[in-house]
C-alpha atoms as a PDB file:
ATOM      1  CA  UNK A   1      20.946 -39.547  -8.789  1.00  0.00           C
ATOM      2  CA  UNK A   2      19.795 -39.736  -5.130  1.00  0.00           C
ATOM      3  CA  UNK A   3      16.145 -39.080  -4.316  1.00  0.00           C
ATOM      4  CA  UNK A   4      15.773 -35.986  -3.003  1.00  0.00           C
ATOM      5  CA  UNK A   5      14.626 -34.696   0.505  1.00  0.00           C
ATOM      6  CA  UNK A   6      10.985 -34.039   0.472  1.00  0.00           C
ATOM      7  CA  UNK A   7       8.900 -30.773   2.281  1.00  0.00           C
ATOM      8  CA  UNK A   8       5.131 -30.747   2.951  1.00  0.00           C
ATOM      9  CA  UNK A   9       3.265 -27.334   3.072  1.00  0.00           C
ATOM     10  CA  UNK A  10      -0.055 -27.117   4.305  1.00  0.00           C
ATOM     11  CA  UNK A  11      -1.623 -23.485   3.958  1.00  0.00           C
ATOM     12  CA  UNK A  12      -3.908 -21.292   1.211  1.00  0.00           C
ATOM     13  CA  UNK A  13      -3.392 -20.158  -1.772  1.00  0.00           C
ATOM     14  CA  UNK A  14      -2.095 -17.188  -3.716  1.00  0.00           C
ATOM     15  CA  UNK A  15      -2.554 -16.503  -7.128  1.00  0.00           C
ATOM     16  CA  UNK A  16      -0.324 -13.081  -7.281  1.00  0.00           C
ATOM     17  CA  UNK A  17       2.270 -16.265  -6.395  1.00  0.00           C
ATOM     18  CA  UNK A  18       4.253 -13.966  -3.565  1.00  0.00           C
ATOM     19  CA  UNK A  19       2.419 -15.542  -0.215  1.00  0.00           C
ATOM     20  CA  UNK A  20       1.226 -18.939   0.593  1.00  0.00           C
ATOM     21  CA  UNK A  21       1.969 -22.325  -1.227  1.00  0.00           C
ATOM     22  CA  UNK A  22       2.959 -20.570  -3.769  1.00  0.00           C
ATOM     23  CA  UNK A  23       5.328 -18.953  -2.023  1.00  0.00           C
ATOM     24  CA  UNK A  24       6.437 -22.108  -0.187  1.00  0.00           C
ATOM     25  CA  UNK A  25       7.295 -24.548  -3.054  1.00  0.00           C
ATOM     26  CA  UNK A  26       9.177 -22.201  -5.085  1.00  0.00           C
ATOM     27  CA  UNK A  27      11.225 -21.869  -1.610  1.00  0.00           C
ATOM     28  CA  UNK A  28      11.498 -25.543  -1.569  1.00  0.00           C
ATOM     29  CA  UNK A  29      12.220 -25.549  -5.024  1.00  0.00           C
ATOM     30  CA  UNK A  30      15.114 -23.282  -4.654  1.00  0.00           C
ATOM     31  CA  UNK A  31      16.924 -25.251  -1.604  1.00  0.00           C
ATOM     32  CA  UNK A  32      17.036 -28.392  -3.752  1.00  0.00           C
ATOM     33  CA  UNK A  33      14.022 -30.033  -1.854  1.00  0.00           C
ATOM     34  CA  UNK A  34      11.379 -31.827  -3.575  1.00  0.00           C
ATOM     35  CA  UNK A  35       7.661 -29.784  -2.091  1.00  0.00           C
ATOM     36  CA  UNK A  36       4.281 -31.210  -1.822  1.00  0.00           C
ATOM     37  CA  UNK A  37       1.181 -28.977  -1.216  1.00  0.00           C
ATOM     38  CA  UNK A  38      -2.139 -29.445   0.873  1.00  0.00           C
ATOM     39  CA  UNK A  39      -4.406 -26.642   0.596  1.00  0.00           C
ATOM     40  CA  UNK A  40      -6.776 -24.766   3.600  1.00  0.00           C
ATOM     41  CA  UNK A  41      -7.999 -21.675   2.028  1.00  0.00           C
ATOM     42  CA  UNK A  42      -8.442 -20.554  -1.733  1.00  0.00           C
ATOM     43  CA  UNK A  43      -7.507 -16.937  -1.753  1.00  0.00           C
ATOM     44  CA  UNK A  44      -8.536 -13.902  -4.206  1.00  0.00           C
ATOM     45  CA  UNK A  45      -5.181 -12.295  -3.283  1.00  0.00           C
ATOM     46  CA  UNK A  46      -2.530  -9.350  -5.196  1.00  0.00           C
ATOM     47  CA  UNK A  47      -0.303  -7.179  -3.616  1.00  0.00           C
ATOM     48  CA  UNK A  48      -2.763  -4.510  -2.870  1.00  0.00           C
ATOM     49  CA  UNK A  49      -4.444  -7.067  -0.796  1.00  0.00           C
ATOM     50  CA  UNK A  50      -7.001  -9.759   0.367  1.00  0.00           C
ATOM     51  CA  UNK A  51      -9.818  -9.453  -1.631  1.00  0.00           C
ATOM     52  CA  UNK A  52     -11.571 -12.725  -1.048  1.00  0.00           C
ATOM     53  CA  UNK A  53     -11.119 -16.247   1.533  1.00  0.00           C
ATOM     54  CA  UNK A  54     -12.834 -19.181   0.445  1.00  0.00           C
ATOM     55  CA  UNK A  55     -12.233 -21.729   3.268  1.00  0.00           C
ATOM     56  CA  UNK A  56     -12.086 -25.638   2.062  1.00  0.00           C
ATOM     57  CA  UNK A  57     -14.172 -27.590   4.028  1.00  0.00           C
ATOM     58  CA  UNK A  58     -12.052 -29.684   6.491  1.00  0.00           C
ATOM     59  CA  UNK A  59     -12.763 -33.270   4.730  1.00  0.00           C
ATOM     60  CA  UNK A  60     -11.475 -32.026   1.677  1.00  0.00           C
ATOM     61  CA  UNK A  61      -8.078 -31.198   3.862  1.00  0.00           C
ATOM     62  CA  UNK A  62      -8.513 -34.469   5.124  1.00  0.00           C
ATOM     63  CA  UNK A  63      -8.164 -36.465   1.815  1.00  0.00           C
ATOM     64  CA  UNK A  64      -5.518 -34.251   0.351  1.00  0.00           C
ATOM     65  CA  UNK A  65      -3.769 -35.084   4.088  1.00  0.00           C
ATOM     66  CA  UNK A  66      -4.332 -38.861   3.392  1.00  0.00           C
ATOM     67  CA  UNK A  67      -3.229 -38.450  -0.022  1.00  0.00           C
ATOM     68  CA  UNK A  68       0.357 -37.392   0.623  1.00  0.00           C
ATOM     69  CA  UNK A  69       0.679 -39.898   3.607  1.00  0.00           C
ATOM     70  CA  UNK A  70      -0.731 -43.147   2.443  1.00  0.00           C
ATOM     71  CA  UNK A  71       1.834 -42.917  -0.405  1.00  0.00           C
ATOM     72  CA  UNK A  72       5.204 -40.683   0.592  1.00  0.00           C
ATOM     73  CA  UNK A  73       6.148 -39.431   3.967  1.00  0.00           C
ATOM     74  CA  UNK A  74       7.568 -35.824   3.466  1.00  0.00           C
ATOM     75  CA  UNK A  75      10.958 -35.206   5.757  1.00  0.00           C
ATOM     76  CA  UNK A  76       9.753 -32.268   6.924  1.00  0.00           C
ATOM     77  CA  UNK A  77       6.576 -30.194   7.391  1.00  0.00           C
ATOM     78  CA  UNK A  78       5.121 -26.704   7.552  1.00  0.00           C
ATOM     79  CA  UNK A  79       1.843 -24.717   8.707  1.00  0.00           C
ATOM     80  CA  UNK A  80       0.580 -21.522   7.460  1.00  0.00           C
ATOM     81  CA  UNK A  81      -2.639 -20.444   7.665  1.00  0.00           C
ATOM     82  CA  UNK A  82      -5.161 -22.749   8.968  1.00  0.00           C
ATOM     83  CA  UNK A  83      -8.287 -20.899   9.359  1.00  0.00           C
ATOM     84  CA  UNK A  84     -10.433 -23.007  11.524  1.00  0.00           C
ATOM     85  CA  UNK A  85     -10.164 -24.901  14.394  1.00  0.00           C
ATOM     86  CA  UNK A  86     -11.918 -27.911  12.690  1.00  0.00           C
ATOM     87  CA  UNK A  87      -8.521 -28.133  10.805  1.00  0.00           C
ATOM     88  CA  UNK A  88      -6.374 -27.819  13.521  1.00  0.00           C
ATOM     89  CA  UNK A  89      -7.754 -30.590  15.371  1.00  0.00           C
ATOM     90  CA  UNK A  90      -7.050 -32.866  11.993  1.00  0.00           C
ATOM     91  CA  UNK A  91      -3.429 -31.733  11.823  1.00  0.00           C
ATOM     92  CA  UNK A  92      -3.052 -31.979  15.600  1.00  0.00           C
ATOM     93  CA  UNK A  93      -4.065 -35.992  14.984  1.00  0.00           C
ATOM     94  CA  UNK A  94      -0.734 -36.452  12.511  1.00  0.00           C
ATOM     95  CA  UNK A  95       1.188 -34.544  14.806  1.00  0.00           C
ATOM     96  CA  UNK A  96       0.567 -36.992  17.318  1.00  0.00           C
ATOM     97  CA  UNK A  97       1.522 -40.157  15.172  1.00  0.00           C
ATOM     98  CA  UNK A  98       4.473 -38.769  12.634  1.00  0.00           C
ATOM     99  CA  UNK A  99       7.504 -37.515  13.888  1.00  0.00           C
ATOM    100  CA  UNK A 100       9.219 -35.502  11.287  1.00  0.00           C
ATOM    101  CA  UNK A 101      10.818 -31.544  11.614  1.00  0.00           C
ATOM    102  CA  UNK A 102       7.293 -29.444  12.357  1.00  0.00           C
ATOM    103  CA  UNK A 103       7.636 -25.584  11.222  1.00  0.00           C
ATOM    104  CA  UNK A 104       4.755 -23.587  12.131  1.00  0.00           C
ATOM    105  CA  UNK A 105       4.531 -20.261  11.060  1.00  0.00           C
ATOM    106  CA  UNK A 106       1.521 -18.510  12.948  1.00  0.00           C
ATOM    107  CA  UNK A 107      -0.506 -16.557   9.933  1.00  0.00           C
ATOM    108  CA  UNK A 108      -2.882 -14.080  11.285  1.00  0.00           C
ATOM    109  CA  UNK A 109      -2.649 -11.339   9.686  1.00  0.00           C
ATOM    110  CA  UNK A 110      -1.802 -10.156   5.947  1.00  0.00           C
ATOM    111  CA  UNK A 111       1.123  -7.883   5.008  1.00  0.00           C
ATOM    112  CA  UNK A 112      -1.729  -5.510   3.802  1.00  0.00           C
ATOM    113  CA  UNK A 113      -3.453  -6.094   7.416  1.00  0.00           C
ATOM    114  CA  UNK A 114      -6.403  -7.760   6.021  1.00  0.00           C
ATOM    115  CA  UNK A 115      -7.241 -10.381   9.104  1.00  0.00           C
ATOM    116  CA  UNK A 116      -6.452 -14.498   8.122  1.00  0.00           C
ATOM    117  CA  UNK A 117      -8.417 -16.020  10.864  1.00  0.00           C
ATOM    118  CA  UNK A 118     -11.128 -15.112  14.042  1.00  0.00           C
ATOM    119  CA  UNK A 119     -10.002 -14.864  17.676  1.00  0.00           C
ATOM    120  CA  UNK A 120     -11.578 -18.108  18.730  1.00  0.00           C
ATOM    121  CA  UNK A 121      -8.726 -19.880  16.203  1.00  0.00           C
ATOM    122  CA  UNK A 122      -6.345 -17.477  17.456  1.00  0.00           C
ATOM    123  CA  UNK A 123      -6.959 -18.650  20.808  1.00  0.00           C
ATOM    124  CA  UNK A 124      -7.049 -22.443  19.794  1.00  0.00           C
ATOM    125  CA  UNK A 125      -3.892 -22.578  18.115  1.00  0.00           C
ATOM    126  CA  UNK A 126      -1.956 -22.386  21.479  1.00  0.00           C
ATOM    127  CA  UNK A 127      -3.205 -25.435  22.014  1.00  0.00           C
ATOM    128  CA  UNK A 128      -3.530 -27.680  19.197  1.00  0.00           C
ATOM    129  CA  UNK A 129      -0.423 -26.791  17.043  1.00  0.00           C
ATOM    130  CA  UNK A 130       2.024 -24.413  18.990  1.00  0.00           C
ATOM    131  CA  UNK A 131       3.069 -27.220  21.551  1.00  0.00           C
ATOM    132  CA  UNK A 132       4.174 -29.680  18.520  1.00  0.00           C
ATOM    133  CA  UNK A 133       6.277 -27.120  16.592  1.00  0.00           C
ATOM    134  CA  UNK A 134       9.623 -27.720  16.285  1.00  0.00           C
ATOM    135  CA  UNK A 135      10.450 -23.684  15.453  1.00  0.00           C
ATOM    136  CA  UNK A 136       7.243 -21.722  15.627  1.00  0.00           C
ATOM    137  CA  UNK A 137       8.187 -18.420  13.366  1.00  0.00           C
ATOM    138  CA  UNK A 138       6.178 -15.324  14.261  1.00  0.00           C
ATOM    139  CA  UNK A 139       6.452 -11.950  13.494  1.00  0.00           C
ATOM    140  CA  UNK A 140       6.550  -9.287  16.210  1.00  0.00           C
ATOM    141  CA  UNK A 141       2.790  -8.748  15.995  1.00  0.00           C
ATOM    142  CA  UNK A 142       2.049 -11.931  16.035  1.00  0.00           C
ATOM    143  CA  UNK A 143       4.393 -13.083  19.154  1.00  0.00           C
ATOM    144  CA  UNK A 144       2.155 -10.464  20.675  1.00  0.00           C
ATOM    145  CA  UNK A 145      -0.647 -11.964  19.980  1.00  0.00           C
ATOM    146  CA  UNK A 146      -0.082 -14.930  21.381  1.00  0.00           C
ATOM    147  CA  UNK A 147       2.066 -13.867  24.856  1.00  0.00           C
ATOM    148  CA  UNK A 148      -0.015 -11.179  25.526  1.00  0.00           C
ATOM    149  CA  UNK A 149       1.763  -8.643  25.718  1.00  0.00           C
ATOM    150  CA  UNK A 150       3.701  -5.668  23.975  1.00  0.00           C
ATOM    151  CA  UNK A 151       7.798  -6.947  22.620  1.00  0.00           C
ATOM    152  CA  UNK A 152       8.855  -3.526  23.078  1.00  0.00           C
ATOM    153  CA  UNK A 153      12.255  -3.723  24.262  1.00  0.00           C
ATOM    154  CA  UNK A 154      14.754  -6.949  23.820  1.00  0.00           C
ATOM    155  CA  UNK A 155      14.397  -8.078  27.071  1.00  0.00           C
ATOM    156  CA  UNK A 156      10.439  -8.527  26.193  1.00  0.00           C
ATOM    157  CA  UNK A 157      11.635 -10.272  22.564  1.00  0.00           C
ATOM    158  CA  UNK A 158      13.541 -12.797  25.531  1.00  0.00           C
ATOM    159  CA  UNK A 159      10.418 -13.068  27.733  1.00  0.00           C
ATOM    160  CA  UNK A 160       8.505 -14.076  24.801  1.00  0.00           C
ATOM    161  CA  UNK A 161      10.906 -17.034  23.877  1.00  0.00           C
ATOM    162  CA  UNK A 162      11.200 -18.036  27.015  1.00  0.00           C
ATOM    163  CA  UNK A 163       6.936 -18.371  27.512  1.00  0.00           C
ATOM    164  CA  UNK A 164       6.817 -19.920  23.902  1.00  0.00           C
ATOM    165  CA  UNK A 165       9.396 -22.767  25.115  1.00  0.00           C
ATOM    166  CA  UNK A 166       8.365 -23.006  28.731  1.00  0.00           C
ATOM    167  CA  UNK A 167       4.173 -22.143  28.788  1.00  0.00           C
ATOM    168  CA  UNK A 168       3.313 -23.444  25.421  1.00  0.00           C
ATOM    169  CA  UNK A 169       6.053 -26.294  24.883  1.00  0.00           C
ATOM    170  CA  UNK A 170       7.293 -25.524  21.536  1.00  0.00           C
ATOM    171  CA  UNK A 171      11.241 -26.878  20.471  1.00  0.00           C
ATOM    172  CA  UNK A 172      12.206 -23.319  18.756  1.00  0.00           C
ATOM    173  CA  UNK A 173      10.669 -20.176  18.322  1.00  0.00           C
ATOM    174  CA  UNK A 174      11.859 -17.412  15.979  1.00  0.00           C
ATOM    175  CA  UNK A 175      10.587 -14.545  16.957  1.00  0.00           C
ATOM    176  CA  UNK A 176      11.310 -11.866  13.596  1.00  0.00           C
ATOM    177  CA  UNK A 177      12.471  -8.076  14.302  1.00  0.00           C
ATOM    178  CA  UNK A 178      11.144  -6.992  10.560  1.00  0.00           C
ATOM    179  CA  UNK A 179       8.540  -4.874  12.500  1.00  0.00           C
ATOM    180  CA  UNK A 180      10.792  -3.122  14.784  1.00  0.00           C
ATOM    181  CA  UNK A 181      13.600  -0.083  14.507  1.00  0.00           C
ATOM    182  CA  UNK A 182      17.144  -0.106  13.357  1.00  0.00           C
ATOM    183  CA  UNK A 183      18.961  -3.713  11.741  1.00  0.00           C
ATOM    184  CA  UNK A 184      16.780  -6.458  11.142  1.00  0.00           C
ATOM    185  CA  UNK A 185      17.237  -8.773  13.622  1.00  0.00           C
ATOM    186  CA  UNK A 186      15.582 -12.309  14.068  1.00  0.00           C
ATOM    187  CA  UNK A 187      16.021 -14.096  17.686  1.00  0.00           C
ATOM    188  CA  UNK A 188      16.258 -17.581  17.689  1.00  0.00           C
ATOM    189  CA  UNK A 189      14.879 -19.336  20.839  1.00  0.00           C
ATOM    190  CA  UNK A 190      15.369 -23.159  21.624  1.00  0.00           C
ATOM    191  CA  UNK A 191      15.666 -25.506  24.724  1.00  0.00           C
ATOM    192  CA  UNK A 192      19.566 -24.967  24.486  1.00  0.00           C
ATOM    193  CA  UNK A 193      20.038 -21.214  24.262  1.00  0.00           C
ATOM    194  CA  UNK A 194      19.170 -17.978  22.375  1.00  0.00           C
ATOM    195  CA  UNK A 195      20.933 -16.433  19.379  1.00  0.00           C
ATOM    196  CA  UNK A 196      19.930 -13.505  17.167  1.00  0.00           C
ATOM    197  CA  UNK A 197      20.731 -13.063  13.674  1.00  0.00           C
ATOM    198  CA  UNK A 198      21.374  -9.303  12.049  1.00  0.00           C
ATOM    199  CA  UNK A 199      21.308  -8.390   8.937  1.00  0.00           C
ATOM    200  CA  UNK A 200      21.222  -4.653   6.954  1.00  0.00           C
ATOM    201  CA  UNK A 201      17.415  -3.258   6.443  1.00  0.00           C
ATOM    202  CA  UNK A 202      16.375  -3.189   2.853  1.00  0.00           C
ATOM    203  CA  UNK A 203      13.608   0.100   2.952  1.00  0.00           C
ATOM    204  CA  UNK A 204      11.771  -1.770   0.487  1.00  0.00           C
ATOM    205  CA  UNK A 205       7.936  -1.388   0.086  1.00  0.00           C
ATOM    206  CA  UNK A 206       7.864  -5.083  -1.812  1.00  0.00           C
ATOM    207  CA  UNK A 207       8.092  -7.619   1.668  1.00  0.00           C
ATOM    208  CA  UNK A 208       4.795  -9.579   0.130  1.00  0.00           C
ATOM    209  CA  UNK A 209       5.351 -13.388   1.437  1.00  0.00           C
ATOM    210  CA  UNK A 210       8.284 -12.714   3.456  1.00  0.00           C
ATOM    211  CA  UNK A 211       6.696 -14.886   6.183  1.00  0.00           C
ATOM    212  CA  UNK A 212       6.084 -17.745   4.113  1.00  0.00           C
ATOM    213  CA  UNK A 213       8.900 -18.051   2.603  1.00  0.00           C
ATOM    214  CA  UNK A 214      11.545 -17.321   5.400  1.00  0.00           C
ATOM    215  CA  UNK A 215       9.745 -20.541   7.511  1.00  0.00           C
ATOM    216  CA  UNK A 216       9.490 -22.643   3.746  1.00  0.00           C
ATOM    217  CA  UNK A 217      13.356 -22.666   3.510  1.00  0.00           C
ATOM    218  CA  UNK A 218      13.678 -23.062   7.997  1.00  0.00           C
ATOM    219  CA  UNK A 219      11.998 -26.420   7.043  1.00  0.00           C
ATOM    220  CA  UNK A 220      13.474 -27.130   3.629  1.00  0.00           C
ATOM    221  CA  UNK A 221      16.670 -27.123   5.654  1.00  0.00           C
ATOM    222  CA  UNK A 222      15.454 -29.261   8.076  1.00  0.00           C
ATOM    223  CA  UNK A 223      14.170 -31.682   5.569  1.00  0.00           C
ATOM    224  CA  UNK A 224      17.594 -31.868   4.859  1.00  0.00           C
ATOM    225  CA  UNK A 225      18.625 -32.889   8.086  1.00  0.00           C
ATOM    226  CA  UNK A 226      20.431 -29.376   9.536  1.00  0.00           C
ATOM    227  CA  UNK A 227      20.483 -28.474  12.721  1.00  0.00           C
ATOM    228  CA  UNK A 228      17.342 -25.594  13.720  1.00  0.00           C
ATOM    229  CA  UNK A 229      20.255 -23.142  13.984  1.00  0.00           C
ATOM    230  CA  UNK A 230      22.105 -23.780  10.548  1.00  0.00           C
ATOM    231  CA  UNK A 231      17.828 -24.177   8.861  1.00  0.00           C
ATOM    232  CA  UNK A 232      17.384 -20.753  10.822  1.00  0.00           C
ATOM    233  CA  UNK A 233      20.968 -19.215   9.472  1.00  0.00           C
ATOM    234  CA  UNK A 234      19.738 -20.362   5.914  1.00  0.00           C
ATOM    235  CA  UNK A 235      16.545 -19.553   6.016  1.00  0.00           C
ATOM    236  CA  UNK A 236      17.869 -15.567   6.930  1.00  0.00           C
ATOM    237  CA  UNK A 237      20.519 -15.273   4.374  1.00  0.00           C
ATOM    238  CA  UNK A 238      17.994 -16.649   1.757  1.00  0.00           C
ATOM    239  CA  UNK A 239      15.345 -13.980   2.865  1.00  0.00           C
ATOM    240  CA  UNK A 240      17.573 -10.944   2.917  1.00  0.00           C
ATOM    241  CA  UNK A 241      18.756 -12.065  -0.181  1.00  0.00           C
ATOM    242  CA  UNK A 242      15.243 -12.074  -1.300  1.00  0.00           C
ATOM    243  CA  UNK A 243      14.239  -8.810   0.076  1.00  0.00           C
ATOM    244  CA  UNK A 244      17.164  -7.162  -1.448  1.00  0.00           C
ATOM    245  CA  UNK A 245      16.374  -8.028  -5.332  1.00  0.00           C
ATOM    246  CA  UNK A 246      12.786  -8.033  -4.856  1.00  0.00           C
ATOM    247  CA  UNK A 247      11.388  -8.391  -8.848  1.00  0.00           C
ATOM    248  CA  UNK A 248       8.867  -4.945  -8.228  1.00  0.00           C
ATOM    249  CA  UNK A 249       6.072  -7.083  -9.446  1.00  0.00           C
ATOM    250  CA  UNK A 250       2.192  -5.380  -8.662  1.00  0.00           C
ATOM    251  CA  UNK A 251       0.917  -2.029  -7.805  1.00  0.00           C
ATOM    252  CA  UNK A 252       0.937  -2.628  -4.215  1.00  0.00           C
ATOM    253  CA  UNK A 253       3.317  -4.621  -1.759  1.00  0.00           C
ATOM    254  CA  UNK A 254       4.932  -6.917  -4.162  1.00  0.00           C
ATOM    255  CA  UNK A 255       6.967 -10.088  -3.725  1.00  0.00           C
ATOM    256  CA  UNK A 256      10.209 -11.050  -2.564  1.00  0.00           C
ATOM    257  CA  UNK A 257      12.511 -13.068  -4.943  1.00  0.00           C
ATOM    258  CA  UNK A 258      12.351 -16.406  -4.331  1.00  0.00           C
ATOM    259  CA  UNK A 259      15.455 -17.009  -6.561  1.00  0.00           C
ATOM    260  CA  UNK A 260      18.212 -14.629  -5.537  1.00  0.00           C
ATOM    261  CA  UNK A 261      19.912 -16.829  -3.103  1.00  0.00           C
ATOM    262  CA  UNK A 262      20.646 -19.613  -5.500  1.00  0.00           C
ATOM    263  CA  UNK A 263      21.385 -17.242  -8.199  1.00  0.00           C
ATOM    264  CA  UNK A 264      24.040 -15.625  -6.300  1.00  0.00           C
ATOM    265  CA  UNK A 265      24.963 -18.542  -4.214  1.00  0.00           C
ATOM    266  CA  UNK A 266      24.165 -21.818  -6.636  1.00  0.00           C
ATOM    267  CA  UNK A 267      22.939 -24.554  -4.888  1.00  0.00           C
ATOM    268  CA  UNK A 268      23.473 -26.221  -1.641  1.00  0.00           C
END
């Protein structure tokens, strides 16, 4: 049996399992990639909400960093939510000396609004981490928050991509329609073109971890050597999949099922 493709998540934790690394290696899991786990933030977290962040201190980051790479380099890696800029400076300095697939999905804010990081690392991650990414994957709100203005039209969505590519120097952006009217479309922005992919909205209240988990299987794919359109294609199919049988787990805004694509597609 061949050794199989490996996928590194660094982000925080979640013990209602629907967001964060949780989230992320049973996404790996599912694609048939092998995931590894460094951890930011320790989070007292459900799907009513954000109760608690306990932020690691950045050495301890460090050593679980050095850890992974002193003894198996992943094939591909992912960011979620980094909460200071202490610890995007670290990951900026492996950035600059590995070059494997980089997903970064920009966590800012909760599903259930609670805020995931201050302005000042808001600000900071235009700089240290957004210019490295290899497909940056933000939601509507937070595209906004880092162009600066309003995506209220499709021609904005395309403005955006184009200042994500151009101003900040990312490969790929995905910039994800779940927050806007009508079919849920995601547009896919690289140095070779633009493409959008539609799908049927599920009105669904349970869309806990949806961000997490549609960038963990973007760079599962990639850790499998696809292309950042056929990872992108995936990484959709597997979401609305997801969205569609969600398991109605919690009293609030449960998960997504991380297992519906391979159950109704197998493995590949």
């Amino acid at each position: 049996m061949n050794k199989p493709n490996i996928a590194l998540t660094i982000a925080g934790t979640d013990p209602s399992g629907g967001a964060g690394v949780m989230a992320d290696l049973k996404s790996f899991h599912a694609c048939g990639v092998y995931g590894m786990a460094a951890i930011t933030s320790v989070l007292a977290q459900n799907s009513m909400g954000v109760q608690h962040i306990h932020n690691l201190d950045t050495s301890w980051l460090e050593e679980q960093l050095e850890s992974v790479f002193n003894d198996e380099m992943p094939h591909a890696l992912k960011t979620g939510m980094i909460p200071t800029t202490e610890m995007m400076a670290l990951i900026e300095s492996y950035l600059k000396k590995i070059k494997i697939p980089y997903v970064i999905d920009p966590v800012m804010i909760a599903k259930s609004g609670d805020s995931l990081m201050d302005q000042q690392v808001r600000n900071q991650l235009k700089t240290t981490l957004l210019p490295y990414a290899d497909v940056a994957t933000p939601n509507v709100p937070e595209a906004e928050e880092i162009v600066q203005f309003k995506l209220d039209s499709v021609e904005r969505i395309h403005q955006a991509g184009r200042f994500f590519i151009n101003e900040i120097g990312a490969k790929g952006v995905v910039i994800k329609g779940g927050h806007l009217e009508g079919d849920a479309i995601d547009y896919l922005f690289t140095t070779e073109g633009h493409y959008e992919f539609k799908n049927e909205r599920y009105h669904t209240q349970h869309t806990h971890g949806t961000g997490c988990t549609f960038s963990a299987v973007l760079t599962a794919e990639l850790a499998k050597g696809k292309s950042i359109y056929d990872a992108v294609a995936k990484a959709k199919s597997f979401i609305s999949l997801a969205i569609q049988h969600t398991p109605e787990f919690g009293r609030g805004r449960g998960p997504v099922n991380h297992f519906a694509y391979q159950q109704l597609n197998g493995w590949d």
